[in-house]
C-alpha atoms as a PDB file:
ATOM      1  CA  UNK A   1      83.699 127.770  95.266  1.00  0.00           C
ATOM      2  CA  UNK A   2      86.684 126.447  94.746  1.00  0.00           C
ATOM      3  CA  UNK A   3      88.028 123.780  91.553  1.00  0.00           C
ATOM      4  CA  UNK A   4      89.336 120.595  93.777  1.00  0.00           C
ATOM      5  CA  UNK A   5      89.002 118.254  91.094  1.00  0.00           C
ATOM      6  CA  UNK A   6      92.470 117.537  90.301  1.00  0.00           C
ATOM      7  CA  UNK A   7      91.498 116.905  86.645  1.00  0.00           C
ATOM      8  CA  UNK A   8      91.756 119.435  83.976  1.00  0.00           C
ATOM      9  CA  UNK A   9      88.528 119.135  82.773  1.00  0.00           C
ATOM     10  CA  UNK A  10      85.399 116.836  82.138  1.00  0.00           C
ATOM     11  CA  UNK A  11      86.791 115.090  79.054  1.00  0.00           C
ATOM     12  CA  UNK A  12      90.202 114.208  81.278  1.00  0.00           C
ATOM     13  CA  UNK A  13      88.612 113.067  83.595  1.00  0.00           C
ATOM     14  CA  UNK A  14      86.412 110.929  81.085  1.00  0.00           C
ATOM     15  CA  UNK A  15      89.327 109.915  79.876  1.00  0.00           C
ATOM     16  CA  UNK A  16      90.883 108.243  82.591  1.00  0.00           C
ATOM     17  CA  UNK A  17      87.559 106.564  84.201  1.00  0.00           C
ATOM     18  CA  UNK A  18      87.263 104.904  80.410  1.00  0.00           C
ATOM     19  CA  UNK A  19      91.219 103.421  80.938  1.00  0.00           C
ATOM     20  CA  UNK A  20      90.825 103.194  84.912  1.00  0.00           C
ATOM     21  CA  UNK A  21      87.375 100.758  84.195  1.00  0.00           C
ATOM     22  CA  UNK A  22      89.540  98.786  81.279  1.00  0.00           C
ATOM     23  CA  UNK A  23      92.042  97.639  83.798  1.00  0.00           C
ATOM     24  CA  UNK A  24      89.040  97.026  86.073  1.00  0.00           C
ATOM     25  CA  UNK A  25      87.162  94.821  83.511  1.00  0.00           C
ATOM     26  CA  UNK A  26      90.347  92.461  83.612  1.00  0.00           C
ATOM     27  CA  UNK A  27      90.648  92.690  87.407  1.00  0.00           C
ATOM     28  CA  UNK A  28      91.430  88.748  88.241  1.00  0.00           C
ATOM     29  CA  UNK A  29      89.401  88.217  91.061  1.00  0.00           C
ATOM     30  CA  UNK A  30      85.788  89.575  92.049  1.00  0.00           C
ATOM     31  CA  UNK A  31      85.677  92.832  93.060  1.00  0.00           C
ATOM     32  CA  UNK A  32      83.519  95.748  94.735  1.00  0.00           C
ATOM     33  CA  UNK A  33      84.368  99.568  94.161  1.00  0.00           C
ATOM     34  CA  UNK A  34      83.371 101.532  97.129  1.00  0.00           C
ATOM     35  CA  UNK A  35      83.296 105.342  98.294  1.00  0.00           C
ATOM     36  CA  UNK A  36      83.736 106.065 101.781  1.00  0.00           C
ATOM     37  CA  UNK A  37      83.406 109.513 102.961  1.00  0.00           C
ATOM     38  CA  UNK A  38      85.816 111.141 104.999  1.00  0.00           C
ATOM     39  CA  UNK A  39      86.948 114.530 105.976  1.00  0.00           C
ATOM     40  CA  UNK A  40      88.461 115.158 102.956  1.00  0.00           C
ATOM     41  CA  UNK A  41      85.718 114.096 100.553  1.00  0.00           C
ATOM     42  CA  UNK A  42      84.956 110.538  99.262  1.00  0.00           C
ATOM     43  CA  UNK A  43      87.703 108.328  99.094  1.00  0.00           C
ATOM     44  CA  UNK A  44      87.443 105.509  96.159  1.00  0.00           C
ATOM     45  CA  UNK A  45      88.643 102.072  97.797  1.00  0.00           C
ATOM     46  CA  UNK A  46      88.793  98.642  95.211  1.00  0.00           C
ATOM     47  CA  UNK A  47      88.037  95.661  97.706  1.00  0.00           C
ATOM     48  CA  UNK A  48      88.427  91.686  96.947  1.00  0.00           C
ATOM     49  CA  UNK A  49      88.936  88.514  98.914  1.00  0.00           C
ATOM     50  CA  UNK A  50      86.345  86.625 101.301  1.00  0.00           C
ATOM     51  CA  UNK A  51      85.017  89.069 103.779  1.00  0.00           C
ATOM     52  CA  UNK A  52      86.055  86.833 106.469  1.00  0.00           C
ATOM     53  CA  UNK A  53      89.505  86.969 106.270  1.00  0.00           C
ATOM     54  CA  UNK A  54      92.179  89.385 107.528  1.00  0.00           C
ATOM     55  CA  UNK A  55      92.173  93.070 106.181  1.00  0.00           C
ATOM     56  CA  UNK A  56      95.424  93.689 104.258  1.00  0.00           C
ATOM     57  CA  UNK A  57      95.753  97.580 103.082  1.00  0.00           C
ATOM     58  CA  UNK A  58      97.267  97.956  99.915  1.00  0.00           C
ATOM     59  CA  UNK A  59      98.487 101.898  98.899  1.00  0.00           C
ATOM     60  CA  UNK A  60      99.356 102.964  95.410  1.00  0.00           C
ATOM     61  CA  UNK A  61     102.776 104.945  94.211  1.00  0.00           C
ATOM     62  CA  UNK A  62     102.387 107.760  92.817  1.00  0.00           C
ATOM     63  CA  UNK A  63      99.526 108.202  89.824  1.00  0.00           C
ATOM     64  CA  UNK A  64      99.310 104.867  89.152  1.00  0.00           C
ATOM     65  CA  UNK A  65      95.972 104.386  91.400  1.00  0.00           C
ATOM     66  CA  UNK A  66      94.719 100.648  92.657  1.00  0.00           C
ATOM     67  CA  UNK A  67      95.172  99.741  89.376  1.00  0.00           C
ATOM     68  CA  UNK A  68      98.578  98.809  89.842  1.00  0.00           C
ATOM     69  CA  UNK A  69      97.900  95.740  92.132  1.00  0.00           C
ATOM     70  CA  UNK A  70      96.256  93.595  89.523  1.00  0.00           C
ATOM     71  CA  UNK A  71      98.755  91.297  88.996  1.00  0.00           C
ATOM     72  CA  UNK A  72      99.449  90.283  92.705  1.00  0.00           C
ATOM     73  CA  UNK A  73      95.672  90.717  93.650  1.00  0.00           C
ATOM     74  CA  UNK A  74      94.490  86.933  92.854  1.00  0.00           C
ATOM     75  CA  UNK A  75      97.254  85.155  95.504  1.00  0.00           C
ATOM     76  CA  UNK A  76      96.869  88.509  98.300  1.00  0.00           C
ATOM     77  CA  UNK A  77      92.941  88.051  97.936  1.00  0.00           C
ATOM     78  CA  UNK A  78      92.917  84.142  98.574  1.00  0.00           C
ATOM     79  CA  UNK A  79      94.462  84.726 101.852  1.00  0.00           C
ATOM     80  CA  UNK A  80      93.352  88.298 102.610  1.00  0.00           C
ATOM     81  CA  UNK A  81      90.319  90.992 102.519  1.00  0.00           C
ATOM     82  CA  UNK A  82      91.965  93.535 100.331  1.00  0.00           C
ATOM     83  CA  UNK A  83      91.155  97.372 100.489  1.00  0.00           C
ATOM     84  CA  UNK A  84      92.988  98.884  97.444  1.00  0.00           C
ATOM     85  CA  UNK A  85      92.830 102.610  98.379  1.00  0.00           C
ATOM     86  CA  UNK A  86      92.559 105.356  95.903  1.00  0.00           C
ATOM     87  CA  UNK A  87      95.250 108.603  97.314  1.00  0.00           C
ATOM     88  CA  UNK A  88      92.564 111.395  97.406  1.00  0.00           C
ATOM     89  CA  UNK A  89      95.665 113.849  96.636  1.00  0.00           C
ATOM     90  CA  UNK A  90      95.971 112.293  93.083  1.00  0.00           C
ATOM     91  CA  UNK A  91      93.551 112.129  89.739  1.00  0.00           C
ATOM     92  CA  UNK A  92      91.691 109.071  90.079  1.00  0.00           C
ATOM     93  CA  UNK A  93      88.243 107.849  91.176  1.00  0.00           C
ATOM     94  CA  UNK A  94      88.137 109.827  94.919  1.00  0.00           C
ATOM     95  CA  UNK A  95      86.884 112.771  95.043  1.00  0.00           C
ATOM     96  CA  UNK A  96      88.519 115.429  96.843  1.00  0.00           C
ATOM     97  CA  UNK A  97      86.022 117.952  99.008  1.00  0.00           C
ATOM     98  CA  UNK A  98      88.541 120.165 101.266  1.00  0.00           C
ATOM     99  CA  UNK A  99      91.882 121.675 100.349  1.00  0.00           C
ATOM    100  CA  UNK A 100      93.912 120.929 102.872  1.00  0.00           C
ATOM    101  CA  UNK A 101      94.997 117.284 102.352  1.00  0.00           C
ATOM    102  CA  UNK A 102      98.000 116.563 104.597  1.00  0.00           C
ATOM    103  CA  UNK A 103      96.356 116.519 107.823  1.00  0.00           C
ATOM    104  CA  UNK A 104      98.605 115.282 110.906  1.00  0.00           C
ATOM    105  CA  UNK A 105      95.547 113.970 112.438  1.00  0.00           C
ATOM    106  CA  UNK A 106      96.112 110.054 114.020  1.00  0.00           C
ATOM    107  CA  UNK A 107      95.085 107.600 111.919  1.00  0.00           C
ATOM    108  CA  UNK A 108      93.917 103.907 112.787  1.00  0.00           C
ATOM    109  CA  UNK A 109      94.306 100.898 110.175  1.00  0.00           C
ATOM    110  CA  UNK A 110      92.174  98.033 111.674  1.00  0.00           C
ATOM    111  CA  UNK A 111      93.982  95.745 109.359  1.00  0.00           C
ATOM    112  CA  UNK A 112      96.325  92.486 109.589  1.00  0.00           C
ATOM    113  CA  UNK A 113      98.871  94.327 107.278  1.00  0.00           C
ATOM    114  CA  UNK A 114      99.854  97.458 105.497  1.00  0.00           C
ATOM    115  CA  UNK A 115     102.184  97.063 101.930  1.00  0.00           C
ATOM    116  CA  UNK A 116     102.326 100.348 100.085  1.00  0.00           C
ATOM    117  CA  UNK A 117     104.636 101.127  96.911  1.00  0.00           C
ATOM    118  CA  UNK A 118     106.819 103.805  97.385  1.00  0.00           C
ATOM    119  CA  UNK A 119     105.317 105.719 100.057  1.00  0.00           C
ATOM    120  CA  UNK A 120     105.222 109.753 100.091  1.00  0.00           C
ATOM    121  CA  UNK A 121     105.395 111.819 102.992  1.00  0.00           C
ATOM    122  CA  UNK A 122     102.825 114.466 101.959  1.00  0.00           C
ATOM    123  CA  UNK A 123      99.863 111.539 101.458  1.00  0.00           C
ATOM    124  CA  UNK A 124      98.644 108.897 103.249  1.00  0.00           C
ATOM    125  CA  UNK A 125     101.566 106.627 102.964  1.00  0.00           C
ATOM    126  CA  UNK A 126     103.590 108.561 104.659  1.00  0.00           C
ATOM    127  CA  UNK A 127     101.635 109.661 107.796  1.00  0.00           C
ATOM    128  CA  UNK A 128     100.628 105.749 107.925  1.00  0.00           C
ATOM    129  CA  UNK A 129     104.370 105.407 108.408  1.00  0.00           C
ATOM    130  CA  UNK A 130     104.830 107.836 110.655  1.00  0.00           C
ATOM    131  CA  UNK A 131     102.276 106.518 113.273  1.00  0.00           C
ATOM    132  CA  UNK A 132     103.219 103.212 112.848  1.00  0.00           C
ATOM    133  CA  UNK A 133     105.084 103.625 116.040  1.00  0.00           C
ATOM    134  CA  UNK A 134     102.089 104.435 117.385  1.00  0.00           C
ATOM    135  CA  UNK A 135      99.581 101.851 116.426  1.00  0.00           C
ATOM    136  CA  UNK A 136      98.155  99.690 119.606  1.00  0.00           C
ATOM    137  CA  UNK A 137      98.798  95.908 119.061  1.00  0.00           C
ATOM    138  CA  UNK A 138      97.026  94.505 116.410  1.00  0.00           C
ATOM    139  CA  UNK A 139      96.241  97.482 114.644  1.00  0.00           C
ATOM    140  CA  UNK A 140      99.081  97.085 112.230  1.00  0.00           C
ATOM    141  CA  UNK A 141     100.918  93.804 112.535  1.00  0.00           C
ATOM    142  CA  UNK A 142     103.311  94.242 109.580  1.00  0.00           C
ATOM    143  CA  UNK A 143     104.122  96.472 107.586  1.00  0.00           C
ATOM    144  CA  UNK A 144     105.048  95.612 104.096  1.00  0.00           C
ATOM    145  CA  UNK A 145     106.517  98.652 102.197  1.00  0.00           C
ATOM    146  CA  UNK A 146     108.301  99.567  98.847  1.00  0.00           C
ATOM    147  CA  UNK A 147     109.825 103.302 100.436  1.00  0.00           C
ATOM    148  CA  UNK A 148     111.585 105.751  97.996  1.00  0.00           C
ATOM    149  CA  UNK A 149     112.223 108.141 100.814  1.00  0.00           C
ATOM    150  CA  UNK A 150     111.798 106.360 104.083  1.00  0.00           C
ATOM    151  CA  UNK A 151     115.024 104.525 102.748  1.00  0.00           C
ATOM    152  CA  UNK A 152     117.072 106.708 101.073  1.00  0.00           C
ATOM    153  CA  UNK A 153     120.554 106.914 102.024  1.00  0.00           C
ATOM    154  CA  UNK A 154     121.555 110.858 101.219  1.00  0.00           C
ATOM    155  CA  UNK A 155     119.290 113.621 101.309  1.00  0.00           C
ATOM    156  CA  UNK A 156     116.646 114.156  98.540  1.00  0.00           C
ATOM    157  CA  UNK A 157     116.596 111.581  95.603  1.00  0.00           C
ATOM    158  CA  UNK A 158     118.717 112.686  92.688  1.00  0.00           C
ATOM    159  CA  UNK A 159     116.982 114.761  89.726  1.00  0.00           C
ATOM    160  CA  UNK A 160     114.312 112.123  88.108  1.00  0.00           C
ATOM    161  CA  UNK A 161     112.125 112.705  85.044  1.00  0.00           C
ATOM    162  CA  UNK A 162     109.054 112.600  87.256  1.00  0.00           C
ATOM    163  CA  UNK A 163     110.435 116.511  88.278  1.00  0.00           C
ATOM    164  CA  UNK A 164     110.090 117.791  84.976  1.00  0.00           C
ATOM    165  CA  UNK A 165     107.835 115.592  82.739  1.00  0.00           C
ATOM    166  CA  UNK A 166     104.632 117.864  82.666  1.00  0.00           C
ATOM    167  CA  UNK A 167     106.458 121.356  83.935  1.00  0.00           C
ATOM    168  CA  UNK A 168     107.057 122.960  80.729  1.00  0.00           C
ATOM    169  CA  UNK A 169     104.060 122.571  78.872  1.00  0.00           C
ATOM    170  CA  UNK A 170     100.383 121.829  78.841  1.00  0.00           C
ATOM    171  CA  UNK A 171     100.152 118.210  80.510  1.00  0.00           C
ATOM    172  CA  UNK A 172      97.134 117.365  77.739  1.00  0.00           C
ATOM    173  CA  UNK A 173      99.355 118.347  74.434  1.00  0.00           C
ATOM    174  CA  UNK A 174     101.016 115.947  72.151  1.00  0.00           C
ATOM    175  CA  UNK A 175     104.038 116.796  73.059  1.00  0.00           C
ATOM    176  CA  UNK A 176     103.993 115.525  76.722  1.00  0.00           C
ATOM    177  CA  UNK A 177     102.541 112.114  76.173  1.00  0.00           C
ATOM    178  CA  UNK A 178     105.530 110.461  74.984  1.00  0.00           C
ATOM    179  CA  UNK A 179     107.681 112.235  77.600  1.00  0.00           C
ATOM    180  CA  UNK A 180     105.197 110.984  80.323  1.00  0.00           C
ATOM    181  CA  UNK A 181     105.355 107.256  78.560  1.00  0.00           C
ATOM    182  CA  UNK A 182     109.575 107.210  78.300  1.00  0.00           C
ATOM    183  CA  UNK A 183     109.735 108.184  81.824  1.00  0.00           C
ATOM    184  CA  UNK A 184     107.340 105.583  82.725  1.00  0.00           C
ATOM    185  CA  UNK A 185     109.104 102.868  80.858  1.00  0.00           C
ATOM    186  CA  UNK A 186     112.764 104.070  82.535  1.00  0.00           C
ATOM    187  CA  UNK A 187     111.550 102.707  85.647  1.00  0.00           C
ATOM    188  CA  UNK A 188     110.297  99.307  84.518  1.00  0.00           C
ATOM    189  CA  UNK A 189     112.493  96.685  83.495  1.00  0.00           C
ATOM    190  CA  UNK A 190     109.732  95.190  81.645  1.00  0.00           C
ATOM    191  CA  UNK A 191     109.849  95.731  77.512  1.00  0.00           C
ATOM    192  CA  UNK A 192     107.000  97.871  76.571  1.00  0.00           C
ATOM    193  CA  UNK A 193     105.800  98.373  79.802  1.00  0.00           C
ATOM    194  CA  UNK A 194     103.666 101.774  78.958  1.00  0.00           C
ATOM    195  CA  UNK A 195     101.448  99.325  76.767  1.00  0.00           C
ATOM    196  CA  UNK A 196     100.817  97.909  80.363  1.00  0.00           C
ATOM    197  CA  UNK A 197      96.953  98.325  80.879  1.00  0.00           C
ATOM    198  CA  UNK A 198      98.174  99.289  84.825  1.00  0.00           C
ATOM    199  CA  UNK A 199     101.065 101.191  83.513  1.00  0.00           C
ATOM    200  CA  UNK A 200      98.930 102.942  80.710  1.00  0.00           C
ATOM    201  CA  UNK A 201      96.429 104.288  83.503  1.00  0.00           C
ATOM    202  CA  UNK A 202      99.467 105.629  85.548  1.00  0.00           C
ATOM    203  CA  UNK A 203     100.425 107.629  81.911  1.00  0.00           C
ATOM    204  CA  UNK A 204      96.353 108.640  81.051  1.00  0.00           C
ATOM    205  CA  UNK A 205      96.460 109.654  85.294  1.00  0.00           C
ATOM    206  CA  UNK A 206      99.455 112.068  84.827  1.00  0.00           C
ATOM    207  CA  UNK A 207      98.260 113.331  81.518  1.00  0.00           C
ATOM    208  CA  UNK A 208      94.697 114.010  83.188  1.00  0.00           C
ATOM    209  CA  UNK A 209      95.941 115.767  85.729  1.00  0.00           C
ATOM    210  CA  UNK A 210      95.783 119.391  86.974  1.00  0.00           C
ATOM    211  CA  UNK A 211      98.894 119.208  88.064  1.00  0.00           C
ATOM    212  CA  UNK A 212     102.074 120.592  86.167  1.00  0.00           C
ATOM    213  CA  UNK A 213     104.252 118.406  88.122  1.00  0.00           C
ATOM    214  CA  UNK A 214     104.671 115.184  89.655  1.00  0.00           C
ATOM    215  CA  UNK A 215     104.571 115.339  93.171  1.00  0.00           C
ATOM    216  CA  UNK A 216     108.488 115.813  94.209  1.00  0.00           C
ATOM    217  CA  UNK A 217     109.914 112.971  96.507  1.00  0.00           C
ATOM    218  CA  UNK A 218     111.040 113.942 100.203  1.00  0.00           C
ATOM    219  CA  UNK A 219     113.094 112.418 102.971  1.00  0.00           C
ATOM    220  CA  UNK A 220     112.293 110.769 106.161  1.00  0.00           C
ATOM    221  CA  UNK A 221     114.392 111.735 109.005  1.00  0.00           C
ATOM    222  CA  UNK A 222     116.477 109.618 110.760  1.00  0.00           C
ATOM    223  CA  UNK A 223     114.162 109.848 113.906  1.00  0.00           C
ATOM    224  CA  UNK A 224     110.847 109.435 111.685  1.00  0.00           C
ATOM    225  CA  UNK A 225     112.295 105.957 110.733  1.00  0.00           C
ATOM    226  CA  UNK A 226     113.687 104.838 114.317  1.00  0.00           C
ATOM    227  CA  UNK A 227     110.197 105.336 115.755  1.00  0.00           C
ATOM    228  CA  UNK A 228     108.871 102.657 113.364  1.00  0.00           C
ATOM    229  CA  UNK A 229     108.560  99.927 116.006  1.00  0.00           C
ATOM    230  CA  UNK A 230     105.867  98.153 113.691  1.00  0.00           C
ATOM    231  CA  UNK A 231     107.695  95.001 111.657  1.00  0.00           C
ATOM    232  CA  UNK A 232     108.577  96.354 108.220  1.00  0.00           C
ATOM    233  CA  UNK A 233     109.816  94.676 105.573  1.00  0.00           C
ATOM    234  CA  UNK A 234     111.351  96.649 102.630  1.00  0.00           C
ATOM    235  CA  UNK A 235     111.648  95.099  98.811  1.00  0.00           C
ATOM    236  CA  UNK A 236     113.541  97.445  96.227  1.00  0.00           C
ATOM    237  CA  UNK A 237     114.532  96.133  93.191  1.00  0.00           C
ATOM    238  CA  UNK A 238     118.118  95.767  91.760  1.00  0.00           C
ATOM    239  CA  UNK A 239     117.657  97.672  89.306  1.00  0.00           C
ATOM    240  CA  UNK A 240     115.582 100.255  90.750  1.00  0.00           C
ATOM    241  CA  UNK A 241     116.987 104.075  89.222  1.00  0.00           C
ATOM    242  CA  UNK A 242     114.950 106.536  91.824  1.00  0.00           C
ATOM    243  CA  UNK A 243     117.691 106.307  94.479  1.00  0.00           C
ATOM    244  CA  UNK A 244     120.763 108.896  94.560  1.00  0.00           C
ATOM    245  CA  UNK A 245     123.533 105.835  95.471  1.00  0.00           C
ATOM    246  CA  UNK A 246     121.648 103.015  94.059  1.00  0.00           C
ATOM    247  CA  UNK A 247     119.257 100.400  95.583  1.00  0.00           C
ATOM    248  CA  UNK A 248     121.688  99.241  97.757  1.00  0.00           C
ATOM    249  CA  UNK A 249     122.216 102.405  99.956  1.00  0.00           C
ATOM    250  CA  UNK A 250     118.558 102.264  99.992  1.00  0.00           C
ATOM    251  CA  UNK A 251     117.910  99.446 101.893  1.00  0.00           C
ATOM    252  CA  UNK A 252     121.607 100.197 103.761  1.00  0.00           C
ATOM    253  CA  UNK A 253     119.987 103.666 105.561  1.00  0.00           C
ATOM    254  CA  UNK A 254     116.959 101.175 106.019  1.00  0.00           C
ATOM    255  CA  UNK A 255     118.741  98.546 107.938  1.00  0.00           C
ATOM    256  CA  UNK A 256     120.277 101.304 109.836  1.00  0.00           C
ATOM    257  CA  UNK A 257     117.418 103.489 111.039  1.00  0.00           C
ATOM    258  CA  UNK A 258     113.973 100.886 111.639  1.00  0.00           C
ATOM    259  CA  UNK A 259     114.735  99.024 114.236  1.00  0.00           C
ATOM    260  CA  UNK A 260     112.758  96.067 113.062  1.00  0.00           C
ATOM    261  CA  UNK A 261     112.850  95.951 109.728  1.00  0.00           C
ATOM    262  CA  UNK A 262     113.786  92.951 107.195  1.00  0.00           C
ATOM    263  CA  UNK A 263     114.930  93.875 103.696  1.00  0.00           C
ATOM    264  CA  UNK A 264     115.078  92.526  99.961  1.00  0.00           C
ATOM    265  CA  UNK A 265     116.386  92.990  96.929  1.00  0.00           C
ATOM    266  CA  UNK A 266     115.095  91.632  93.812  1.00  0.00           C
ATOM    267  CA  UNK A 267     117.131  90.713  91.303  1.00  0.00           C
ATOM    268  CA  UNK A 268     116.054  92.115  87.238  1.00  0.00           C
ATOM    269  CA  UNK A 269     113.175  94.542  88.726  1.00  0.00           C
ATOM    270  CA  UNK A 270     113.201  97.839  88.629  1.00  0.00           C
ATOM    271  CA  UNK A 271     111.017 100.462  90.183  1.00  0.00           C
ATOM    272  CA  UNK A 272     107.330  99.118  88.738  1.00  0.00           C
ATOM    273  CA  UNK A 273     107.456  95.249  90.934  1.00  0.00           C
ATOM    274  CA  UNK A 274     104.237  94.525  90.312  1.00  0.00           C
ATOM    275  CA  UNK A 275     104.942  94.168  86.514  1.00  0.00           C
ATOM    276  CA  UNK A 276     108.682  93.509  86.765  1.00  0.00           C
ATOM    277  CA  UNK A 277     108.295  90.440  89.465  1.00  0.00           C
ATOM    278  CA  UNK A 278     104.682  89.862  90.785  1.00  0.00           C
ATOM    279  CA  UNK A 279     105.521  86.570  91.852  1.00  0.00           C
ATOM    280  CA  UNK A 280     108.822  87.531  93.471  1.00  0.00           C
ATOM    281  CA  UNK A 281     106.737  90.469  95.451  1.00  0.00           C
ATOM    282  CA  UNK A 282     103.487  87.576  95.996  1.00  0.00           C
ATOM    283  CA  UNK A 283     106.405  86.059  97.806  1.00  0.00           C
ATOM    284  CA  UNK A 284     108.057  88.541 100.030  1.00  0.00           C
ATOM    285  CA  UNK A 285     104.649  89.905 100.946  1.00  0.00           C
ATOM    286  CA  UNK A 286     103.377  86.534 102.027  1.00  0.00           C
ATOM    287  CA  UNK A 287     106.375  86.153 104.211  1.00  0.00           C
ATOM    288  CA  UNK A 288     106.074  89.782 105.321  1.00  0.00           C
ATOM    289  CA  UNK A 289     102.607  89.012 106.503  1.00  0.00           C
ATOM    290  CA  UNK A 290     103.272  85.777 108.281  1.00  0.00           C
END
């Protein structure tokens, strides 16, 4: 049978539970960790906020796992029922069970609201964004996103670190960690941010991984982005180095393709908001949602 575990081993994987449940123990807010099956194995979800109120969606960028959302969760979980979702394509707590991952099957979110950091077209994110256009009334009133590549104004992104940090060597020797940590901290504006318990888990993720590369960034066509009917609102930061032409052509190609889209820059973050600005983001999300 085939290895699906996207971990190189038992004692990764140990590894990153051990940092994954340290950012947990902090988590602001109570919280319930759930596994819900699905076609593609068991998919980890982090939920919080009173069970009556409206389901909000929250995706993950790349490696960094539900994790990242700690330090917005406390204000989105006083007004929402968050479902912090776990990509079964990366190293964290899902477990994958089939191979092929990047189904084009529909897909229905039951859920007031939808905010995702930099979604990618080859997980969930991006197939959420895709149907979007699709979604019956109610299904997905707004959609709050962070895009890389749903906004990006020519072609693929410019060459990043996150292309070449693990490639050239064995992802668990000495010599990548501090590669995978510098990268990290180049897209934060935040001092120190790999000493970040949520920013640590995205470096312990990465290291734990299988993988010898981080997942390369794509391109939404122009048509995949005018069949977004759904409200979006997208928040890049002014800082933000992942886009070939800056953070303004971002949100430019943005304003020109989605027809109903509202758009934000935030001034001093770069491309990790939830540490660079969480109240900022609290804010535009709220008024995303509204």
């Amino acid at each position: 049978m085939a290895n699906l575990s996207p971990f190189r081993g038992s004692g990764a994987r140990a590894q990153f539970i051990e940092a994954y449940d340290g950012v947990m123990r902090s988590w602001p807010v109570p919280f319930e960790e759930r596994g819900v099956e699905t076609a593609y194995g068991q998919t980890h979800l982090v939920v919080s906020g009173p069970p009556s109120a409206p389901p909000l969606v929250l995706l993950h960028a790349a490696s960094a796992t539900s994790g990242m959302w700690s330090p917005i969760i406390a204000a989105m979980s006083s007004s929402y029922r968050c479902y912090c979702i776990d990509t079964i394509t990366e190293a964290n707590k899902s477990i994958p069970t089939k191979r092929n991952l990047f189904s084009r099957r529909p897909c229905r979110l039951a859920a007031a609201g939808l905010c995702g950091h930099r979604p990618r077209q080859r997980t969930g994110h991006g197939h959420v964004l895709r149907r979007l256009a699709r979604c019956t009334a109610g299904t997905a009133r707004n959609g709050t996103c962070k895009p890389s590549r749903a906004t990006h104004s020519s072609g693929n992104p410019g060459p990043t670190p996150s292309a070449v940090v693990v490639q050239d060597a064995d992802p668990g020797s000495a010599a990548v960690a501090p590669r995978v940590r510098r990268f990290l901290q180049w897209m934060s504006s935040t001092p120190d941010a790999p000493t970040d318990p949520g920013v640590n888990v995205i470096a312990v993720s990465m290291l734990s991984s299988r993988l010898r590369r981080v997942t390369p960034p794509s391109v939404f066509t122009d048509d995949e982005l005018r069949r977004i009917t759904t409200p979006v609102t997208v928040v890049i930061g002014d800082r933000d180095v992942i886009y070939r032409g800056g953070p303004q052509a971002a949100l430019a190609r943005a304003q020109e393709f989605i027809p109903n889209v509202r758009t934000q820059q935030l001034p001093g973050a770069n491309h990790l908001l939830t540490l660079d600005c969480p109240e900022r983001l609290i804010t535009e999300i709220s008024a995303a949602l509204t």
